[in-house]
N, C-alpha and C. Protein backbone atom coordinates (compact mmCIF):
# COMPACT_ATOMS: atom_id res chain seq x y z
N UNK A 1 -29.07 25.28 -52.78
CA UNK A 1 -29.00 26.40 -51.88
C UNK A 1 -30.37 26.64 -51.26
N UNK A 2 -30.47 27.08 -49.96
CA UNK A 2 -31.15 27.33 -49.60
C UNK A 2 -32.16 28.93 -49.27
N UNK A 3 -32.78 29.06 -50.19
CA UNK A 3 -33.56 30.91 -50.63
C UNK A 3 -33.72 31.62 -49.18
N UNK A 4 -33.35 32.39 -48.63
CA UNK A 4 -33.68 33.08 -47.36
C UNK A 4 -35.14 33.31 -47.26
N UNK A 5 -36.29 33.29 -48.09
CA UNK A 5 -37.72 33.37 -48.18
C UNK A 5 -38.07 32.52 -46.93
N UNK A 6 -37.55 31.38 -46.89
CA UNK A 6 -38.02 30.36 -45.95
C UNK A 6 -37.84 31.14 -44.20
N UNK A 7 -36.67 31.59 -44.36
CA UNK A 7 -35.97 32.44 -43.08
C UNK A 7 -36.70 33.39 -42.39
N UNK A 8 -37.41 34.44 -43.60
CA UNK A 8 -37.98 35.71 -43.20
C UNK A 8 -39.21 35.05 -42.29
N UNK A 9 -39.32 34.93 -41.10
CA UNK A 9 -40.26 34.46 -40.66
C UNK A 9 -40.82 35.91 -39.43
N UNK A 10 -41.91 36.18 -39.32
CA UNK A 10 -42.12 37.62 -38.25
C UNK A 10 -41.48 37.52 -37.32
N UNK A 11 -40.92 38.83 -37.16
CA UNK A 11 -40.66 38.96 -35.60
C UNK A 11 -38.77 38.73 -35.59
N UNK A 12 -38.31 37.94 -36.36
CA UNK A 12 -37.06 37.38 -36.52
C UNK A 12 -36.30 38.99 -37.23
N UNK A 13 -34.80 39.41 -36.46
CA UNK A 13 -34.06 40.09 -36.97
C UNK A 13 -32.58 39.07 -36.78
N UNK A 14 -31.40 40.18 -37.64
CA UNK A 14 -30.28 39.50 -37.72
C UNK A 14 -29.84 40.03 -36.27
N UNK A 15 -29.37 39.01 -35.26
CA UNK A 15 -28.62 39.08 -34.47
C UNK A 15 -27.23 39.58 -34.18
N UNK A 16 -26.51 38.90 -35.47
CA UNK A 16 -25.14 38.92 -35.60
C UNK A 16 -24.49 37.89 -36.57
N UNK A 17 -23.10 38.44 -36.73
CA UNK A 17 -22.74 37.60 -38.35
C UNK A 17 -21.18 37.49 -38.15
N UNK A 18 -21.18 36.44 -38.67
CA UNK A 18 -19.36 35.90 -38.49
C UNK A 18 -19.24 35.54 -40.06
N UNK A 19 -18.24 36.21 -40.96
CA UNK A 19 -17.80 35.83 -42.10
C UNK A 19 -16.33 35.20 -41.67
N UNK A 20 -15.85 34.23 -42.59
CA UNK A 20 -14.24 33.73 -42.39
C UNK A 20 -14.14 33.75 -43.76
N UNK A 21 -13.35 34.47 -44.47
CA UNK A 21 -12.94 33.81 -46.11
C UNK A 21 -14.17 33.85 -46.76
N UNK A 22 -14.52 32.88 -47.15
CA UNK A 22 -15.78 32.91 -48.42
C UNK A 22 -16.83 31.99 -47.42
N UNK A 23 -16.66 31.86 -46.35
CA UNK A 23 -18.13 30.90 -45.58
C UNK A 23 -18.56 32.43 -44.70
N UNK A 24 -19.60 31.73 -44.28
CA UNK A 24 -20.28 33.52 -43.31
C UNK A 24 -21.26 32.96 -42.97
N UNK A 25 -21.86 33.02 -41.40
CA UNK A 25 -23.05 32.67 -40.76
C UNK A 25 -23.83 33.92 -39.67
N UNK A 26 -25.01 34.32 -40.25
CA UNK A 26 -25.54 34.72 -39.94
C UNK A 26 -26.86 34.62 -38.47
N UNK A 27 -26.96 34.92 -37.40
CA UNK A 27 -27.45 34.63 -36.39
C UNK A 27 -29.18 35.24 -36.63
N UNK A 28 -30.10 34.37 -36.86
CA UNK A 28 -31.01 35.39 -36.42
C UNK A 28 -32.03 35.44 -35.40
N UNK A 29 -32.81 36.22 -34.84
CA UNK A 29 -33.72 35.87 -33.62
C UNK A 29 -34.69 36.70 -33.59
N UNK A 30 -35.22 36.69 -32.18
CA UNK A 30 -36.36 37.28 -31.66
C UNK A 30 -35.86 38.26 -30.43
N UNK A 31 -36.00 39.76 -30.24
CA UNK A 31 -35.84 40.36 -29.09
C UNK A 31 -37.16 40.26 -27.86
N UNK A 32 -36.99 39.34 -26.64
CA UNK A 32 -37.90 39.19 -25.90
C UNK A 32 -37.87 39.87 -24.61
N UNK A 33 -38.62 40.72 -23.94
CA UNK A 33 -38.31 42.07 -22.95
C UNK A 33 -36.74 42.53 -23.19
N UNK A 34 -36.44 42.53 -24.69
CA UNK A 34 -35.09 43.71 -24.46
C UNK A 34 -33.74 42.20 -24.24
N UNK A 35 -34.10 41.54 -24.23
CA UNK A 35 -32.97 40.25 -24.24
C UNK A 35 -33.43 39.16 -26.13
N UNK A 36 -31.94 39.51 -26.37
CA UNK A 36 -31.63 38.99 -27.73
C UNK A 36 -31.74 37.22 -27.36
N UNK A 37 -32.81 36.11 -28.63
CA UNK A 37 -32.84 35.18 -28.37
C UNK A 37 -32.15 34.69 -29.43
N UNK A 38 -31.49 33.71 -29.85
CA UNK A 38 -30.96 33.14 -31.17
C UNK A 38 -31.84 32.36 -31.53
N UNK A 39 -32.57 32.09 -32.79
CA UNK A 39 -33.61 31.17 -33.16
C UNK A 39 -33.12 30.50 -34.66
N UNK A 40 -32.30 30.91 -35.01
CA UNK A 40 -31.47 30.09 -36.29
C UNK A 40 -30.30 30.93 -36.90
N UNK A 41 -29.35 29.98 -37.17
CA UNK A 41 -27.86 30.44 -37.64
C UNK A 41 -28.21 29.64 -39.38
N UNK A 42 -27.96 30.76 -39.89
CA UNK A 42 -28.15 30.52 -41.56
C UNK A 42 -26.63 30.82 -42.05
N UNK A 43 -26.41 29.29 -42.83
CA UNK A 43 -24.80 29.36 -42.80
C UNK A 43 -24.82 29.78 -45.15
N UNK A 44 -23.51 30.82 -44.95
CA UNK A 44 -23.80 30.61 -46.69
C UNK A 44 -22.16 30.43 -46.73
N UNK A 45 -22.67 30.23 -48.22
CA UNK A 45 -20.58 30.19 -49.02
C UNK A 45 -21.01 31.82 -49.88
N UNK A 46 -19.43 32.24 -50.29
CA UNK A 46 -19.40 33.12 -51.30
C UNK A 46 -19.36 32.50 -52.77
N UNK A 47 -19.89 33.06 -53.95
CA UNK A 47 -19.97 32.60 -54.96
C UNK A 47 -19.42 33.96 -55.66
N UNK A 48 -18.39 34.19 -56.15
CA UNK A 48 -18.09 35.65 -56.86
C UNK A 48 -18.54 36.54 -56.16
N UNK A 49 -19.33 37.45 -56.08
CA UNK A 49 -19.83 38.68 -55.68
C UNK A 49 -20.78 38.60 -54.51
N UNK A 50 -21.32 37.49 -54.61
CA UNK A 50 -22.83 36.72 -53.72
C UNK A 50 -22.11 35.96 -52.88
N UNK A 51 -23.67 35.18 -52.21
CA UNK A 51 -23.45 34.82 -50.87
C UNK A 51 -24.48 33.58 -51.58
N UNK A 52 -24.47 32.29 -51.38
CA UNK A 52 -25.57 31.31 -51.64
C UNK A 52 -25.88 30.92 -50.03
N UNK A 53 -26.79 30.48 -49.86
CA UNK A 53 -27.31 29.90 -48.26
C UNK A 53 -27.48 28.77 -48.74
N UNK A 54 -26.93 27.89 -47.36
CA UNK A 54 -26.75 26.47 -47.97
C UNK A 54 -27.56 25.96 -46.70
N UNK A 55 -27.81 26.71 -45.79
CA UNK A 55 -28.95 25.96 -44.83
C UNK A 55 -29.03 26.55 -43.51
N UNK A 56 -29.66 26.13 -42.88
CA UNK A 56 -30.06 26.89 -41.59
C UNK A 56 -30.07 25.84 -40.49
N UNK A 57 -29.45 26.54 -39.22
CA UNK A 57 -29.18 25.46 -38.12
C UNK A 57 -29.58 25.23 -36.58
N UNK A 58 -30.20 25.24 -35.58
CA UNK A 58 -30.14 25.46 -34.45
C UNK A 58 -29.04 25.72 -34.08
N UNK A 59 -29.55 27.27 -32.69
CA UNK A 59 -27.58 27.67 -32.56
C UNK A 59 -27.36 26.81 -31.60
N UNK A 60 -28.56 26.10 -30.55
CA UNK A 60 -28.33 25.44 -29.51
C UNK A 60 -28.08 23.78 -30.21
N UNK A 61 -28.14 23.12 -31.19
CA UNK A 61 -28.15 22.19 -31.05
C UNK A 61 -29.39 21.17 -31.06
N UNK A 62 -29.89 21.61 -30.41
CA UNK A 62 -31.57 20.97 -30.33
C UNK A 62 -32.33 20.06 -31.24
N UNK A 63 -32.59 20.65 -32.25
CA UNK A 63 -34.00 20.84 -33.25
C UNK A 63 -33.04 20.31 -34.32
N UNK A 64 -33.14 18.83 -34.99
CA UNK A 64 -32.28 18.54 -35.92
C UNK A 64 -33.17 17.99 -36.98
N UNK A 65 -33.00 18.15 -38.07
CA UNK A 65 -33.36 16.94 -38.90
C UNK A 65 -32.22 15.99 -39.40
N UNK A 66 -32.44 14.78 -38.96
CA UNK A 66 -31.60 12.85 -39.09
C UNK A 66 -32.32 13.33 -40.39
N UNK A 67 -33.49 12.88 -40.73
CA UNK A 67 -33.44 12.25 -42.01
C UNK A 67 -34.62 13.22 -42.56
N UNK A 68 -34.56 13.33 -43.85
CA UNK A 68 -33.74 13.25 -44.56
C UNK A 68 -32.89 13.62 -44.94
N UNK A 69 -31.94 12.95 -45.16
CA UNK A 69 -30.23 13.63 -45.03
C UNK A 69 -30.39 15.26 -46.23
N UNK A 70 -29.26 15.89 -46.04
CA UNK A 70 -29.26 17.10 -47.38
C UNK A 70 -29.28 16.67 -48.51
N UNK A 71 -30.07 17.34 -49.52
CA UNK A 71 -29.51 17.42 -50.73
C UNK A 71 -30.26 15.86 -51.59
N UNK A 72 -31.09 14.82 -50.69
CA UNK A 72 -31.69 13.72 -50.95
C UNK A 72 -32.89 14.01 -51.89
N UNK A 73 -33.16 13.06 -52.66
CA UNK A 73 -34.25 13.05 -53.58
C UNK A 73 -35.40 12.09 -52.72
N UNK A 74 -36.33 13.10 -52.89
CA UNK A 74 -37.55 12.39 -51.98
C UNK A 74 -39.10 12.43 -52.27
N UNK A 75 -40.00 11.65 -52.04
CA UNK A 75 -40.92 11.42 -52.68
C UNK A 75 -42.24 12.00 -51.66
N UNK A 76 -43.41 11.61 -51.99
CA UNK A 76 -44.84 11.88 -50.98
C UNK A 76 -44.93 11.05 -50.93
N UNK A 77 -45.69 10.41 -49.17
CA UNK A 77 -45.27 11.34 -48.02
C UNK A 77 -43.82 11.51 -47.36
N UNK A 78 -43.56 12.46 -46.98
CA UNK A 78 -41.88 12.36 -46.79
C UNK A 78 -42.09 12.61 -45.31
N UNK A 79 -41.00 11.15 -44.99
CA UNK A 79 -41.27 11.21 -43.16
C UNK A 79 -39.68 11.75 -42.88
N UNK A 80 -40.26 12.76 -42.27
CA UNK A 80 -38.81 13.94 -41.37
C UNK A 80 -38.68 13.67 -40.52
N UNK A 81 -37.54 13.35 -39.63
CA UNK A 81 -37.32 12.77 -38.23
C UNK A 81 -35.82 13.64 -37.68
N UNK A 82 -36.14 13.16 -35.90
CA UNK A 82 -34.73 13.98 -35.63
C UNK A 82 -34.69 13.50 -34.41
N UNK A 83 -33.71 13.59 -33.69
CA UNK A 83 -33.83 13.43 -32.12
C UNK A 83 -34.43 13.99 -31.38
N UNK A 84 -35.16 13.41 -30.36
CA UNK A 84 -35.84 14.38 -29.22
C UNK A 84 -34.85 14.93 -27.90
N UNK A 85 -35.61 15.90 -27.67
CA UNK A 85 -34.68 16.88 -26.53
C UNK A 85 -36.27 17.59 -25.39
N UNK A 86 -35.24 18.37 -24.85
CA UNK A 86 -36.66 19.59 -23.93
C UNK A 86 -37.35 18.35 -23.35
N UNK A 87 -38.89 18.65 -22.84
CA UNK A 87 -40.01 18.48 -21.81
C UNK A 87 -40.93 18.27 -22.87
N UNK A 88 -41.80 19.30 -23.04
CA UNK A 88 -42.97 19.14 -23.95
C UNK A 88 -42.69 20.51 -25.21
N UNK A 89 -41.98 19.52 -25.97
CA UNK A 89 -41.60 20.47 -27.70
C UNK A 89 -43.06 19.44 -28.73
N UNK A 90 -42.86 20.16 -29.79
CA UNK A 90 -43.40 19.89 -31.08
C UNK A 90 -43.20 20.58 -31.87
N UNK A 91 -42.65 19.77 -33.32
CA UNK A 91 -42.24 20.54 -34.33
C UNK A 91 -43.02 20.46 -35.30
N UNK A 92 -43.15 21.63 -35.95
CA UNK A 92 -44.16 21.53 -37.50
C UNK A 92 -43.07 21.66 -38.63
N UNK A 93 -43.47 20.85 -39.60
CA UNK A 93 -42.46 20.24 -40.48
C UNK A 93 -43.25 20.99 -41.79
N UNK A 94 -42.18 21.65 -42.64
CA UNK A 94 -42.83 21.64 -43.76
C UNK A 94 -41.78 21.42 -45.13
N UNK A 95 -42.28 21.21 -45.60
CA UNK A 95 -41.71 21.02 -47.44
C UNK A 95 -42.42 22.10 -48.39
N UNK A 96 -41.06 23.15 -48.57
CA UNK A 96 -41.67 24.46 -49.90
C UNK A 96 -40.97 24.14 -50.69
N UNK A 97 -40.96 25.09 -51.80
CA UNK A 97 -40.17 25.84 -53.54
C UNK A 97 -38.92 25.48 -52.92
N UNK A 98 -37.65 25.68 -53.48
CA UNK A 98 -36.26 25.48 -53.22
C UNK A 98 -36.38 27.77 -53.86
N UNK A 99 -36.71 27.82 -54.44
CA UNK A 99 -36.57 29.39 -55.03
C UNK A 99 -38.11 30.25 -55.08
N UNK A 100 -38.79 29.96 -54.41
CA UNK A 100 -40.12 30.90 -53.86
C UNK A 100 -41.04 30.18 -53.01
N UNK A 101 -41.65 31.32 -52.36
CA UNK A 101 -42.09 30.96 -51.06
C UNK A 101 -43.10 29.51 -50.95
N UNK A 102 -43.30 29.17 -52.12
CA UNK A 102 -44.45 28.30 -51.92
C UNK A 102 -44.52 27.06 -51.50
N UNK A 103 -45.23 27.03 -50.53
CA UNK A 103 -45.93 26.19 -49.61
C UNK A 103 -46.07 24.51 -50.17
N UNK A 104 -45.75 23.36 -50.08
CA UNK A 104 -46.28 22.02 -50.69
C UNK A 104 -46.55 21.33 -50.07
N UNK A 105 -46.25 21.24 -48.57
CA UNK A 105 -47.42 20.30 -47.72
C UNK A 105 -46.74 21.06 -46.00
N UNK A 106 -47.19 20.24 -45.42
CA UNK A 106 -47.31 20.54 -44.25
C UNK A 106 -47.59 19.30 -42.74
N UNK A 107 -47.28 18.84 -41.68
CA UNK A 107 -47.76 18.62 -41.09
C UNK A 107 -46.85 18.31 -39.39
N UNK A 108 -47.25 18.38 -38.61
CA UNK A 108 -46.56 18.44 -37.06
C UNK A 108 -46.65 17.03 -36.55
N UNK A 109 -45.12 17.09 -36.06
CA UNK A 109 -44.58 15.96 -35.19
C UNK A 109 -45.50 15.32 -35.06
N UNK A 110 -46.37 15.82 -33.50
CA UNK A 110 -46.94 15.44 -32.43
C UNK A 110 -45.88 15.95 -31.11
N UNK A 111 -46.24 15.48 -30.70
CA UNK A 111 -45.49 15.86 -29.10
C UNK A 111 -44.35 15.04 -29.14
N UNK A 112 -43.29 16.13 -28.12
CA UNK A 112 -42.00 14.88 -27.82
C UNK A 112 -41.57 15.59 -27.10
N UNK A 113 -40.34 15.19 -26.30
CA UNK A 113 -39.45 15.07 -25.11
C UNK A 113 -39.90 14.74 -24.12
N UNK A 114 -38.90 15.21 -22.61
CA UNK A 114 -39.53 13.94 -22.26
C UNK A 114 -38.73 12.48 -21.88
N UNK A 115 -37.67 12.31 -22.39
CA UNK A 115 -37.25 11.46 -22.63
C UNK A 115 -37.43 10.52 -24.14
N UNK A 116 -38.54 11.42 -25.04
CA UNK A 116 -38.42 10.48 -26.35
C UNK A 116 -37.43 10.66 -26.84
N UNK A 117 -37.28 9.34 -27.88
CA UNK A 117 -35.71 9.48 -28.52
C UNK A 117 -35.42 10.12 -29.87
N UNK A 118 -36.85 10.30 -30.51
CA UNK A 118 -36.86 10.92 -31.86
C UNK A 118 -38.46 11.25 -31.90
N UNK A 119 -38.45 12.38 -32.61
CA UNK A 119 -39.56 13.05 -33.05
C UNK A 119 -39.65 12.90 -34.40
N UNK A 120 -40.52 12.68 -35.04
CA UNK A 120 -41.36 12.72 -36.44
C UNK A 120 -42.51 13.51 -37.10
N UNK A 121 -42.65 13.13 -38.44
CA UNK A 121 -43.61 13.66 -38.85
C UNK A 121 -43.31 13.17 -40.64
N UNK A 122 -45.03 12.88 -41.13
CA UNK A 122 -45.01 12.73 -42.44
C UNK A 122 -45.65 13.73 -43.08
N UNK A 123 -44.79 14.19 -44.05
CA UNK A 123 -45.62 15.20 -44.94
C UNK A 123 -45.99 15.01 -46.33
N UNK A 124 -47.13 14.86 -46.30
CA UNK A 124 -47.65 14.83 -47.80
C UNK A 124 -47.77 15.94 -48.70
N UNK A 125 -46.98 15.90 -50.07
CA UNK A 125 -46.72 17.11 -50.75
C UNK A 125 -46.98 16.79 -52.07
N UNK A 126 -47.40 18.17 -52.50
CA UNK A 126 -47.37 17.66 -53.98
C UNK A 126 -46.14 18.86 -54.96
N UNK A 127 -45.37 18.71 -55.62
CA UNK A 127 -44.65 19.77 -55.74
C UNK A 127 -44.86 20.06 -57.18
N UNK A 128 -44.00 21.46 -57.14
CA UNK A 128 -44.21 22.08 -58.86
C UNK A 128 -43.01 22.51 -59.00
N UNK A 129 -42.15 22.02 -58.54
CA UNK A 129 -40.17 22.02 -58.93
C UNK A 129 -40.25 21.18 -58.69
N UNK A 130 -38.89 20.85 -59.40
CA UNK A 130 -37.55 19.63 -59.01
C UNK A 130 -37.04 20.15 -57.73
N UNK A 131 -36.63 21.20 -57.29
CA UNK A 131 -35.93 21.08 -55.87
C UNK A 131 -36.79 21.82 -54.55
N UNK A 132 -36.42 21.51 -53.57
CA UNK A 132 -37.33 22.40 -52.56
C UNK A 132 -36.75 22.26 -51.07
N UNK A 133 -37.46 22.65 -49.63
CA UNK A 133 -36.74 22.77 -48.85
C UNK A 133 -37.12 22.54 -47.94
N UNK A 134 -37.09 21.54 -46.73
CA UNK A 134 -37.43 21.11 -45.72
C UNK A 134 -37.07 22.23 -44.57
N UNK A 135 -38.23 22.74 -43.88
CA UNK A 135 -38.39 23.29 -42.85
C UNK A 135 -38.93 22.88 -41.93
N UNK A 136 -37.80 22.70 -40.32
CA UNK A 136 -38.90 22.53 -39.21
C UNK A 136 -38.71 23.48 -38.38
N UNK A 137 -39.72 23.58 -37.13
CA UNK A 137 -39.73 24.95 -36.38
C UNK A 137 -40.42 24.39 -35.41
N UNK A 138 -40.12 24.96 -33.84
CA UNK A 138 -40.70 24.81 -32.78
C UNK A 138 -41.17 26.15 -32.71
N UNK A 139 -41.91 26.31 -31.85
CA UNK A 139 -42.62 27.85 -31.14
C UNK A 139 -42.06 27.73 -29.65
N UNK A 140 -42.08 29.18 -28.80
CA UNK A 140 -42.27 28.94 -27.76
C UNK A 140 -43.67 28.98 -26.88
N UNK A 141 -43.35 27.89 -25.99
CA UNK A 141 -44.49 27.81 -25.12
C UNK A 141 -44.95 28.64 -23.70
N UNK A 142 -43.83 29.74 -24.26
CA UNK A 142 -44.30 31.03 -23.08
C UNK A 142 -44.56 31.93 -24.09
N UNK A 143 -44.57 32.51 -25.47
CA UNK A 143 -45.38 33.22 -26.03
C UNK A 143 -45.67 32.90 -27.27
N UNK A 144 -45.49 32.10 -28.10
CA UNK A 144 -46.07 31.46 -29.02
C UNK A 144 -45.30 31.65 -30.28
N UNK A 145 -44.08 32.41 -29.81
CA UNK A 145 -43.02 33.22 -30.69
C UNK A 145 -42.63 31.96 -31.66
N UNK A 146 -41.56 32.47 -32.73
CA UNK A 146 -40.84 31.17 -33.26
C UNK A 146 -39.50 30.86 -31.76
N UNK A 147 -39.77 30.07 -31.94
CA UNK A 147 -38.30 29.33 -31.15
C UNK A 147 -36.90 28.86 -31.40
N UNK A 148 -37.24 28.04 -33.15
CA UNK A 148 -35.93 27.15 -33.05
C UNK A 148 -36.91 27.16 -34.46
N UNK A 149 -35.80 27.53 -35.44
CA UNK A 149 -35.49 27.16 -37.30
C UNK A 149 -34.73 26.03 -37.24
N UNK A 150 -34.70 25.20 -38.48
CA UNK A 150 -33.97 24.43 -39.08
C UNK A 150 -34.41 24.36 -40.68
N UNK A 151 -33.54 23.80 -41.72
CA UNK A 151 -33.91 23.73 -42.70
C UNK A 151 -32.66 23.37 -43.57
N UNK A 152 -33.17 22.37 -45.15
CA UNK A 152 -32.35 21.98 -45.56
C UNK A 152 -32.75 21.40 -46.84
N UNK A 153 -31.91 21.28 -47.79
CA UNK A 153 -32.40 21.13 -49.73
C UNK A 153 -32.74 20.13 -50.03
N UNK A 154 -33.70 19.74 -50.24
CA UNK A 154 -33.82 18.41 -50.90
C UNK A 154 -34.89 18.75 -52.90
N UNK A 155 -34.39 17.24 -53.38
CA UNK A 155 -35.02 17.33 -54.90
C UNK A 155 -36.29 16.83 -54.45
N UNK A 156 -36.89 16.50 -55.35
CA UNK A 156 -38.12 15.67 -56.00
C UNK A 156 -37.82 14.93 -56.68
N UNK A 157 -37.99 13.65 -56.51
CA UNK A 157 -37.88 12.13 -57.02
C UNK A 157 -39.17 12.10 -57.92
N UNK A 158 -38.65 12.09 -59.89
CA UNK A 158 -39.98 11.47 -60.20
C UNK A 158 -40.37 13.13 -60.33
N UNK A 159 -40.13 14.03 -59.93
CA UNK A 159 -41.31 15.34 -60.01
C UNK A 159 -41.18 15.80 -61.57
N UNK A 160 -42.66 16.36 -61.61
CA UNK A 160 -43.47 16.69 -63.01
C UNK A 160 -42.90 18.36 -63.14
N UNK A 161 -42.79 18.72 -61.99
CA UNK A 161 -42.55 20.35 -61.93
C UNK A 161 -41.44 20.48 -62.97
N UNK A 162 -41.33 22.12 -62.95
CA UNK A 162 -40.59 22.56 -64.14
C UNK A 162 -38.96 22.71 -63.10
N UNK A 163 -37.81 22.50 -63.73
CA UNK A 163 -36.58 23.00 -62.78
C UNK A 163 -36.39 24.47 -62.28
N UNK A 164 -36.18 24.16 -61.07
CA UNK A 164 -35.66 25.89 -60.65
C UNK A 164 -34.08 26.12 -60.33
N UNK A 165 -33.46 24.97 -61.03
CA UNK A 165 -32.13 25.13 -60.55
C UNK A 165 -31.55 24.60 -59.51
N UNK A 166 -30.60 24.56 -59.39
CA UNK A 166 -30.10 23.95 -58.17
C UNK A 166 -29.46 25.44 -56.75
N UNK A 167 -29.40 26.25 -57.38
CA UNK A 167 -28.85 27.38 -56.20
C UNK A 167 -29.77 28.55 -56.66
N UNK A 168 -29.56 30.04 -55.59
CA UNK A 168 -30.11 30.63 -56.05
C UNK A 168 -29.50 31.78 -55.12
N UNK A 169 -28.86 32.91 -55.84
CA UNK A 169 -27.64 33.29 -55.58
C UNK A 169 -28.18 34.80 -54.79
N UNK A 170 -27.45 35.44 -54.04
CA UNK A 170 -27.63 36.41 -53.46
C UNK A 170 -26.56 37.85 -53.32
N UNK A 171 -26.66 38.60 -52.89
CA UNK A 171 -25.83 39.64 -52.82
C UNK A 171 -26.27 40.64 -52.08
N UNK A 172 -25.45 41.53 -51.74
CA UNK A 172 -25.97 42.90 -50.81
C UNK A 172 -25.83 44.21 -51.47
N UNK A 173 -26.93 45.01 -52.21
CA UNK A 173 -26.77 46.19 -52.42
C UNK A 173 -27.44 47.05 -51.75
N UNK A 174 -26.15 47.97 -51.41
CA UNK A 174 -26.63 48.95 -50.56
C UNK A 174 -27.42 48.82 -48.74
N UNK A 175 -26.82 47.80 -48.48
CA UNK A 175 -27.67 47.24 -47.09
C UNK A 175 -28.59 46.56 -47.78
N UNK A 176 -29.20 46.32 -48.74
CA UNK A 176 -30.64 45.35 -48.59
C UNK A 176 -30.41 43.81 -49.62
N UNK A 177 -30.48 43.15 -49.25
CA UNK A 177 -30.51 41.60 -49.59
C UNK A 177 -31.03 41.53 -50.18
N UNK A 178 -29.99 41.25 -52.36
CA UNK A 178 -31.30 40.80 -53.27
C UNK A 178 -30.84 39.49 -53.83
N UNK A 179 -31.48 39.43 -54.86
CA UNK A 179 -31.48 37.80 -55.72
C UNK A 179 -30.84 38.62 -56.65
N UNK A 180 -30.15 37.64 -57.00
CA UNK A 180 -28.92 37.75 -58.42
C UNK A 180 -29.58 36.34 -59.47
N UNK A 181 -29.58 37.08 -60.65
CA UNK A 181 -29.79 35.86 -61.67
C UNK A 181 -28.31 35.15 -61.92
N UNK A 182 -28.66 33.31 -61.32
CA UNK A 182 -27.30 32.83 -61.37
C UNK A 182 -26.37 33.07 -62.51
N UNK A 183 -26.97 32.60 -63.63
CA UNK A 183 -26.40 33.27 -65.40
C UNK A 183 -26.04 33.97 -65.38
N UNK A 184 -26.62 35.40 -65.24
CA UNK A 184 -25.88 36.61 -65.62
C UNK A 184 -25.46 37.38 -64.07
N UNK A 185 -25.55 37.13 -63.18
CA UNK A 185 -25.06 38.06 -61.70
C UNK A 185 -25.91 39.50 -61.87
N UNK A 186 -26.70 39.20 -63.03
CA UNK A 186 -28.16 40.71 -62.93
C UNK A 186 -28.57 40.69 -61.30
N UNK A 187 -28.95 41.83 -61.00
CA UNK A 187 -29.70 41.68 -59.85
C UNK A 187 -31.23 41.74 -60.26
N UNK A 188 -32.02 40.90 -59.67
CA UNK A 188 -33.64 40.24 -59.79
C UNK A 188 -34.44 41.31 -58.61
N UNK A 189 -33.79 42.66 -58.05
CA UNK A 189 -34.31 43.22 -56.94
C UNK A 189 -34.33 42.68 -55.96
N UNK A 190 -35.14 43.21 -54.29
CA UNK A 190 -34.92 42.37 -53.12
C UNK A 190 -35.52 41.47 -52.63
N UNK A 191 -34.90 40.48 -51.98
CA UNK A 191 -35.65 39.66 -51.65
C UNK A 191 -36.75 40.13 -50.33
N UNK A 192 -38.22 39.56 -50.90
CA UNK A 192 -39.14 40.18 -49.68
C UNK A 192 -39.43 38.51 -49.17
């Protein structure tokens, strides 16, 4: 599952939300002069009472990660790739925690579109879990805003870190979005 920590990025509110049955996708964005932008659709399942996030998507299409596929066990440096689109994009790629915010490497494409056919980037990480979560992100180049989320679960091949589990469960009390301990459905307070 994918922790909404990665999501909370500034400036980003919920747009709008479509539940069907036990799936539900959430829209979220940036308001720019008073016009709503979509900058990532975060899709979850229901789990009993909760909601797990299983990943986050461009609403346009755009901004993909090809490889590495979901849910893959992967090593340092991990090369992230996707198709290219737009004029002049660049994406910064990162690899965190699968269940807290923390940071394990980092590094940007380079430039693409244009006509390129795929954009890249290798990130060198060192991790302290078994699972964690590939994030990429464009900005925009008329205000420097976020633009375009993506993101998606991957393990650690070989990692020394301690396990954090494989999901990490959520729920809504009272309007505010917290963490549920998967074991017991305790609530862990909100997620900041």
């Amino acid at each position: 599952a994918l922790p909404i920590y990665y999501l909370k990025q500034p400036g980003l509110t919920a747009l709008g939300n479509d539940v069907n049955g036990s799936t539900a996708s959430i829209t979220l964005g940036r308001v720019v002069n008073g016009n709503p932008q979509p900058v990532t659709v975060v899709s979850l399942v229901q789990y009993q009472k909760a909601w797990i996030v299983t990943r986050a998507y461009d609403p346009y299409g755009r901004l993909q990660i090809s490889d590495p596929a979901p849910n893959t066990a992967v090593t340092s440096p991990l090369t992230v790739d996707g198709p290219g689109y737009g004029v002049d994009e660049q994406a910064v790629v990162q690899v965190r925690d699968a269940t807290t915010p923390e940071l394990f490497g980092q590094a940007d494409s380079g430039p693409f579109g244009n006509g390129t056919a795929q954009w890249s980037a290798s990130v060198p990480f060192s991790p302290t879990s078994d699972a964690g979560v590939v994030v990429a992100t464009v900005t925009s180049p008329a205000d420097g805003g976020l633009a375009t989320l993506v993101a998606e679960k991957v393990t650690f091949a070989g990692s020394s870190g301690h396990a954090t589990g494989s999901s990490v469960v959520y729920a809504v009390e009272g309007g505010t979005l917290v963490t549920l301990d998967p074991a017991t459905g305790a609530s862990q307070g909100p997620v900041s």
